[in-house]
Protein backbone atom coordinates (compact mmCIF):
# COMPACT_ATOMS: atom_id res chain seq x y z
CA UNK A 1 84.54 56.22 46.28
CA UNK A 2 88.22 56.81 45.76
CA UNK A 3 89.56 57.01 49.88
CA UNK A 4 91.62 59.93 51.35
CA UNK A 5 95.29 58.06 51.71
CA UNK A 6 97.28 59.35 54.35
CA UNK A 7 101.34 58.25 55.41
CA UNK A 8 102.24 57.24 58.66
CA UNK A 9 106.00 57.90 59.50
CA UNK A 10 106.17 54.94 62.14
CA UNK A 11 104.84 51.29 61.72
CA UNK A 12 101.40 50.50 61.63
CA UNK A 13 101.50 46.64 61.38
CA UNK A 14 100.43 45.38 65.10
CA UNK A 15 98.58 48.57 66.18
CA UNK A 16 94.91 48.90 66.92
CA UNK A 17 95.12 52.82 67.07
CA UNK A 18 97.19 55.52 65.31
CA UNK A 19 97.84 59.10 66.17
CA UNK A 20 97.90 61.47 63.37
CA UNK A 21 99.90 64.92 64.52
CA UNK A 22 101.61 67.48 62.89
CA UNK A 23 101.14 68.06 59.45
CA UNK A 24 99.23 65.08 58.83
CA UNK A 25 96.87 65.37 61.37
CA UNK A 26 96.35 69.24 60.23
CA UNK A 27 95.96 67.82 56.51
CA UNK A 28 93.47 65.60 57.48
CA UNK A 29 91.57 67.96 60.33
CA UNK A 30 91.24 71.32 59.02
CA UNK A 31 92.22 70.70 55.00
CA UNK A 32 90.03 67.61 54.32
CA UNK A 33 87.76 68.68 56.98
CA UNK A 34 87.01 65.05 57.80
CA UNK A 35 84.70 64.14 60.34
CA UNK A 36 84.72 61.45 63.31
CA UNK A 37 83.84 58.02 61.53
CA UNK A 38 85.27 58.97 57.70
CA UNK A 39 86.78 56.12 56.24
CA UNK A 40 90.90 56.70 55.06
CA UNK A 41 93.50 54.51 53.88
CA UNK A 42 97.00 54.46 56.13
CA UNK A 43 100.37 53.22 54.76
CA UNK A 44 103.90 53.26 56.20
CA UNK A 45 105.80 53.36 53.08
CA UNK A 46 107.44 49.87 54.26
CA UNK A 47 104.93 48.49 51.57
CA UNK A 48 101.10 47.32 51.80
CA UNK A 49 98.23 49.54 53.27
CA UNK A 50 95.74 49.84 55.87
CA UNK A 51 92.30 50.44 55.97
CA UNK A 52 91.36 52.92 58.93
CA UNK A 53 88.50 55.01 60.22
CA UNK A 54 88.36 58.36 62.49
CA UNK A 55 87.75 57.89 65.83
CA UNK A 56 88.59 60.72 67.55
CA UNK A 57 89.67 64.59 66.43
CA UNK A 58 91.53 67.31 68.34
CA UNK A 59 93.26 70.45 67.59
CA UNK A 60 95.85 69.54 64.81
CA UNK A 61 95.63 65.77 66.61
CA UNK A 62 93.33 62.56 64.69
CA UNK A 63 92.79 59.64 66.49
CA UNK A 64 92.05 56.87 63.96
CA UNK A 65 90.93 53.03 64.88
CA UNK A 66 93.63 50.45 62.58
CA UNK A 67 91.40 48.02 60.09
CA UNK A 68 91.95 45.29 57.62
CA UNK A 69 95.66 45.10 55.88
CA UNK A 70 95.86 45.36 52.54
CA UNK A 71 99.58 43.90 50.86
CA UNK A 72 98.48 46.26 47.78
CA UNK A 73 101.87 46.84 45.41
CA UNK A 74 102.23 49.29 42.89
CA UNK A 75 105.47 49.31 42.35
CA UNK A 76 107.53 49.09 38.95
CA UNK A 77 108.88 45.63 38.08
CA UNK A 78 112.17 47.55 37.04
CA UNK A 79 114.46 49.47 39.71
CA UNK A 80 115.30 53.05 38.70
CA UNK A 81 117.73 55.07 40.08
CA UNK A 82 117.36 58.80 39.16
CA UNK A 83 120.50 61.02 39.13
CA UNK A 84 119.47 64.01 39.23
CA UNK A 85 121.70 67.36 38.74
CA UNK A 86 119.77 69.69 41.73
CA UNK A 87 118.09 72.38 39.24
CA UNK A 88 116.38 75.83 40.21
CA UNK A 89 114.13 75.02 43.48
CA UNK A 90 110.57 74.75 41.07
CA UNK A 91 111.77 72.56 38.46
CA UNK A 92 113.41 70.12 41.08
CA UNK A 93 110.27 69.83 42.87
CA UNK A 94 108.66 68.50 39.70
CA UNK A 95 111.26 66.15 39.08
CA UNK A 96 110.91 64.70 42.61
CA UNK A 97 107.25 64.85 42.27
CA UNK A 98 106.61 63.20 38.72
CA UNK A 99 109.59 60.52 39.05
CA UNK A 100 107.42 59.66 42.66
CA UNK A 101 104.54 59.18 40.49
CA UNK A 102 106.42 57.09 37.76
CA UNK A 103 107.43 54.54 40.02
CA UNK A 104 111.55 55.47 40.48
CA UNK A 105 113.00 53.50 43.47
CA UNK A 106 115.73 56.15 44.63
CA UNK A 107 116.73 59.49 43.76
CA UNK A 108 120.24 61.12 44.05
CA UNK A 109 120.34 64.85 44.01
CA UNK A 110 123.94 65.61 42.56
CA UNK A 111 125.55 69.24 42.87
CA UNK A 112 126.98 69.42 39.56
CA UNK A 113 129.07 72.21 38.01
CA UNK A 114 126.23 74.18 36.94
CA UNK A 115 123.79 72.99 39.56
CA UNK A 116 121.87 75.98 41.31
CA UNK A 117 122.12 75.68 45.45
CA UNK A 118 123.76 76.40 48.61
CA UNK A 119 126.60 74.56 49.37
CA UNK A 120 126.17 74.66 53.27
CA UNK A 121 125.10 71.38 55.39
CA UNK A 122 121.78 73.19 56.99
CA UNK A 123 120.45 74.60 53.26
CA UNK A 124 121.10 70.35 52.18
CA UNK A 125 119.14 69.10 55.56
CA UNK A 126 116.45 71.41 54.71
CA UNK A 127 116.25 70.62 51.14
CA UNK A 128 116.38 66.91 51.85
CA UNK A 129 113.38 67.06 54.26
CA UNK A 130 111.41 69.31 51.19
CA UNK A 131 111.79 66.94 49.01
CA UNK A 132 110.60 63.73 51.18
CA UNK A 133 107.86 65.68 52.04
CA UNK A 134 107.15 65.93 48.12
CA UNK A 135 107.67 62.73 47.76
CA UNK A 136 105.57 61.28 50.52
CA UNK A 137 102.67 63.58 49.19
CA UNK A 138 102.81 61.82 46.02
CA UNK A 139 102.77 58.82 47.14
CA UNK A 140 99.61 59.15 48.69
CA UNK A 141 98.06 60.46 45.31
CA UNK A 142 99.28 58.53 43.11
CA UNK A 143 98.71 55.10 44.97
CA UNK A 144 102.15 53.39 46.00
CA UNK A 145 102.62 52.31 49.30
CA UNK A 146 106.51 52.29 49.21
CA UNK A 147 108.23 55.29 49.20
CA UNK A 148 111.09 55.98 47.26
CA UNK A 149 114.53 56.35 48.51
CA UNK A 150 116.00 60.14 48.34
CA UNK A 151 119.13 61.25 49.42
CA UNK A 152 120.93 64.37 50.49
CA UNK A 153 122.19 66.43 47.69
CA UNK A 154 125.72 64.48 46.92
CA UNK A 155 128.74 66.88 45.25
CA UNK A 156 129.87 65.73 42.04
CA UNK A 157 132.57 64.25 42.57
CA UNK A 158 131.67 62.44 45.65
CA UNK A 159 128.88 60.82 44.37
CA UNK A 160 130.91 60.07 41.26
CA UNK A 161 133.95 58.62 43.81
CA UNK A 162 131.43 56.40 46.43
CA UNK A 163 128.72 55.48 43.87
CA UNK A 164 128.45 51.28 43.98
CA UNK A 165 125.42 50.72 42.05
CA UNK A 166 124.82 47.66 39.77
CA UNK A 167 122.05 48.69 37.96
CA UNK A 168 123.14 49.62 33.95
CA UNK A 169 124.34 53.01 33.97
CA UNK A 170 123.12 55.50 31.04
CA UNK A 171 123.74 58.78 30.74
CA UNK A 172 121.26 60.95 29.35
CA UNK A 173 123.12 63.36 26.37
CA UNK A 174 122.08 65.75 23.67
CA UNK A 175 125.39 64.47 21.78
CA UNK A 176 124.62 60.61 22.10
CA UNK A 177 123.57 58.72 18.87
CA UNK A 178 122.24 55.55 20.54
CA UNK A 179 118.73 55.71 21.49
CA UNK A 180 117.42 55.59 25.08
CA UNK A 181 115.23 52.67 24.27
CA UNK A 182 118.05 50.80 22.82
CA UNK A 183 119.81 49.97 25.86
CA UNK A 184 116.96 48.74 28.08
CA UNK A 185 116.50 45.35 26.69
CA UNK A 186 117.16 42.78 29.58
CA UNK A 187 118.10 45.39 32.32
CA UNK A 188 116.36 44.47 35.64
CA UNK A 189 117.95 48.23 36.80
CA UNK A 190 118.68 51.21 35.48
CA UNK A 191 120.90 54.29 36.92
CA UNK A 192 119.55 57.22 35.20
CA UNK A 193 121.93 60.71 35.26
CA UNK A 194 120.82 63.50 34.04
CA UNK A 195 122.31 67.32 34.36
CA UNK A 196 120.88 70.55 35.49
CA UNK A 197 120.15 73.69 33.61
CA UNK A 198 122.63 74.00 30.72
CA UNK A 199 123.26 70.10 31.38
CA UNK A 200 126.58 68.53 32.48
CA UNK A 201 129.89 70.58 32.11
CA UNK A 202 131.65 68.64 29.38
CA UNK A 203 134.58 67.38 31.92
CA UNK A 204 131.47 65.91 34.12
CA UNK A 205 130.17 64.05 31.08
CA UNK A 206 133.63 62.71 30.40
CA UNK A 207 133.94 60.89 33.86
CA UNK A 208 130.54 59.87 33.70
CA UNK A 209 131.57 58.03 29.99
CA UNK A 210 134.94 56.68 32.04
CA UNK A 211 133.05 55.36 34.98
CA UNK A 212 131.31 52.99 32.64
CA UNK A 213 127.69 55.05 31.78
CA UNK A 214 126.72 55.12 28.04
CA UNK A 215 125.30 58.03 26.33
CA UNK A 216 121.85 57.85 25.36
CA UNK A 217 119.61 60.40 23.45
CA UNK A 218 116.04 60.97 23.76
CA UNK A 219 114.40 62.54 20.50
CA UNK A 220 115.62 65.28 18.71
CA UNK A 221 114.63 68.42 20.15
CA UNK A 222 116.79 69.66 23.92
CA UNK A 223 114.40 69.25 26.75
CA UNK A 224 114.39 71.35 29.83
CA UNK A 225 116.09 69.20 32.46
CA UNK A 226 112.55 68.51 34.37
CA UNK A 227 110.51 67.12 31.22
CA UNK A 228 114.05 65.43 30.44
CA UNK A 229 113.60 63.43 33.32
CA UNK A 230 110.46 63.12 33.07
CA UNK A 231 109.76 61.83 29.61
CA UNK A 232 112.77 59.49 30.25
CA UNK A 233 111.30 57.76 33.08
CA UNK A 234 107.78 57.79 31.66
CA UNK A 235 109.38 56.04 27.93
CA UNK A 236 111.53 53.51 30.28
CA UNK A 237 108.17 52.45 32.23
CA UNK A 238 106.25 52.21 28.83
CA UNK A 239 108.66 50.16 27.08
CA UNK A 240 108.93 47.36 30.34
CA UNK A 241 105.32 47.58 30.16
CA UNK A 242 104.79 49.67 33.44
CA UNK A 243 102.94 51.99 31.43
């Protein structure tokens, strides 16, 4: 029997009890409908997981006993970074939700040039927490106990200005000849940018080529910028064997 998994947004290793409240203890109360003694599996997103059981239910409020630890990993051998040009508010769910479920480590939300969204600090806070919440929702479907890293959405130029990553940098382009699987031979990390709608004004694509990312292509047809990212991650994890 496949067990109801459930985050916990403060640490779990040491505890004998944990209070589930707000929107997890409502999820688990009145949407599961679970009962006093049903088993459920609690992680942290720190890594590993723990076995727990009901003990107590109130309005909106579980009260579940702490069992055996579990240092279950499912995470990809290969670090990906996801660069992600913020699309229309649908299609950059998905991305958030499927790159969760593909095993990405972090994902930066860029404003690009043709980027749909509010510019103002309270529309990025709330966006931010929409997308964790995405994120942490996956994770307890698809299995990982680490959750991955998501920023707040980044302007362009900023991100392009501060960015210090290591990992090898490839830019994802309908006008690159070089294949995407072509440049992941040895990489142990991968920075992954991809545009919006319309993709990447063509002065955006330049600095990304002068700041050191190569152009890569991925078939021969233009993809939407959510199966883009998508089908990038998923041939990346199938090619290191993650898949």
């Amino acid at each position: 029997m496949r067990l109801n998994r459930v985050h916990v947004d403060t640490p779990i290793a040491g505890r004998q009890t944990c209070e589930l409240s707000g929107n997890a203890g409502h999820h688990v109360s009145r949407v599961l409908r679970l009962r006093v003694g049903a088993p459920l599996v609690l992680f942290d997103g720190e890594g590993g997981e723990y076995l727990a059981t009901i003990a107590a239910l109130g309005r909106n409020r579980v009260t579940v006993a702490i069992g055996e630890y579990s240092a279950a990993d499912h995470e990809s051998a290969l670090e990906i970074t996801l660069v992600q040009g913020v699309s229309r508010a649908d299609r950059m769910d998905l991305v958030i939700q499927k790159a969760t479920e593909l095993g990405v480590t972090r994902i930066v939300p860029i404003a690009t040039e043709r980027s749909m969204m509010r510019a103002d600090e309270t529309a990025a806070r709330r966006k931010l927490e929409h997308w964790r919440g995405i994120a942490t929702a996956a994770c307890e479907q698809c299995g990982r106990n680490r959750l991955p890293e998501i920023g707040a959405p980044l302007a362009w130029q900023r991100w392009l200005s501060t960015r210090t990553s290591s990992a090898r940098p490839l830019l994802l382009s309908r006008s690159a000849a070089t294949p995407l699987g072509a440049m992941l031979a040895g990489a142990r990390s991968i920075e992954l940018l991809i545009g919006p709608e319309g993709g990447l004004a063509p002065e955006e694509e330049a600095a990304a080529l002068a700041a050191g990312f190569r152009a890569v292509k991925l078939g021969p047809r233009v993809l939407r910028t959510e199966t883009a990212a998508i089908a990038a991650i998923a041939a990346i994890q199938h090619q290191i064997g993650d898949l």
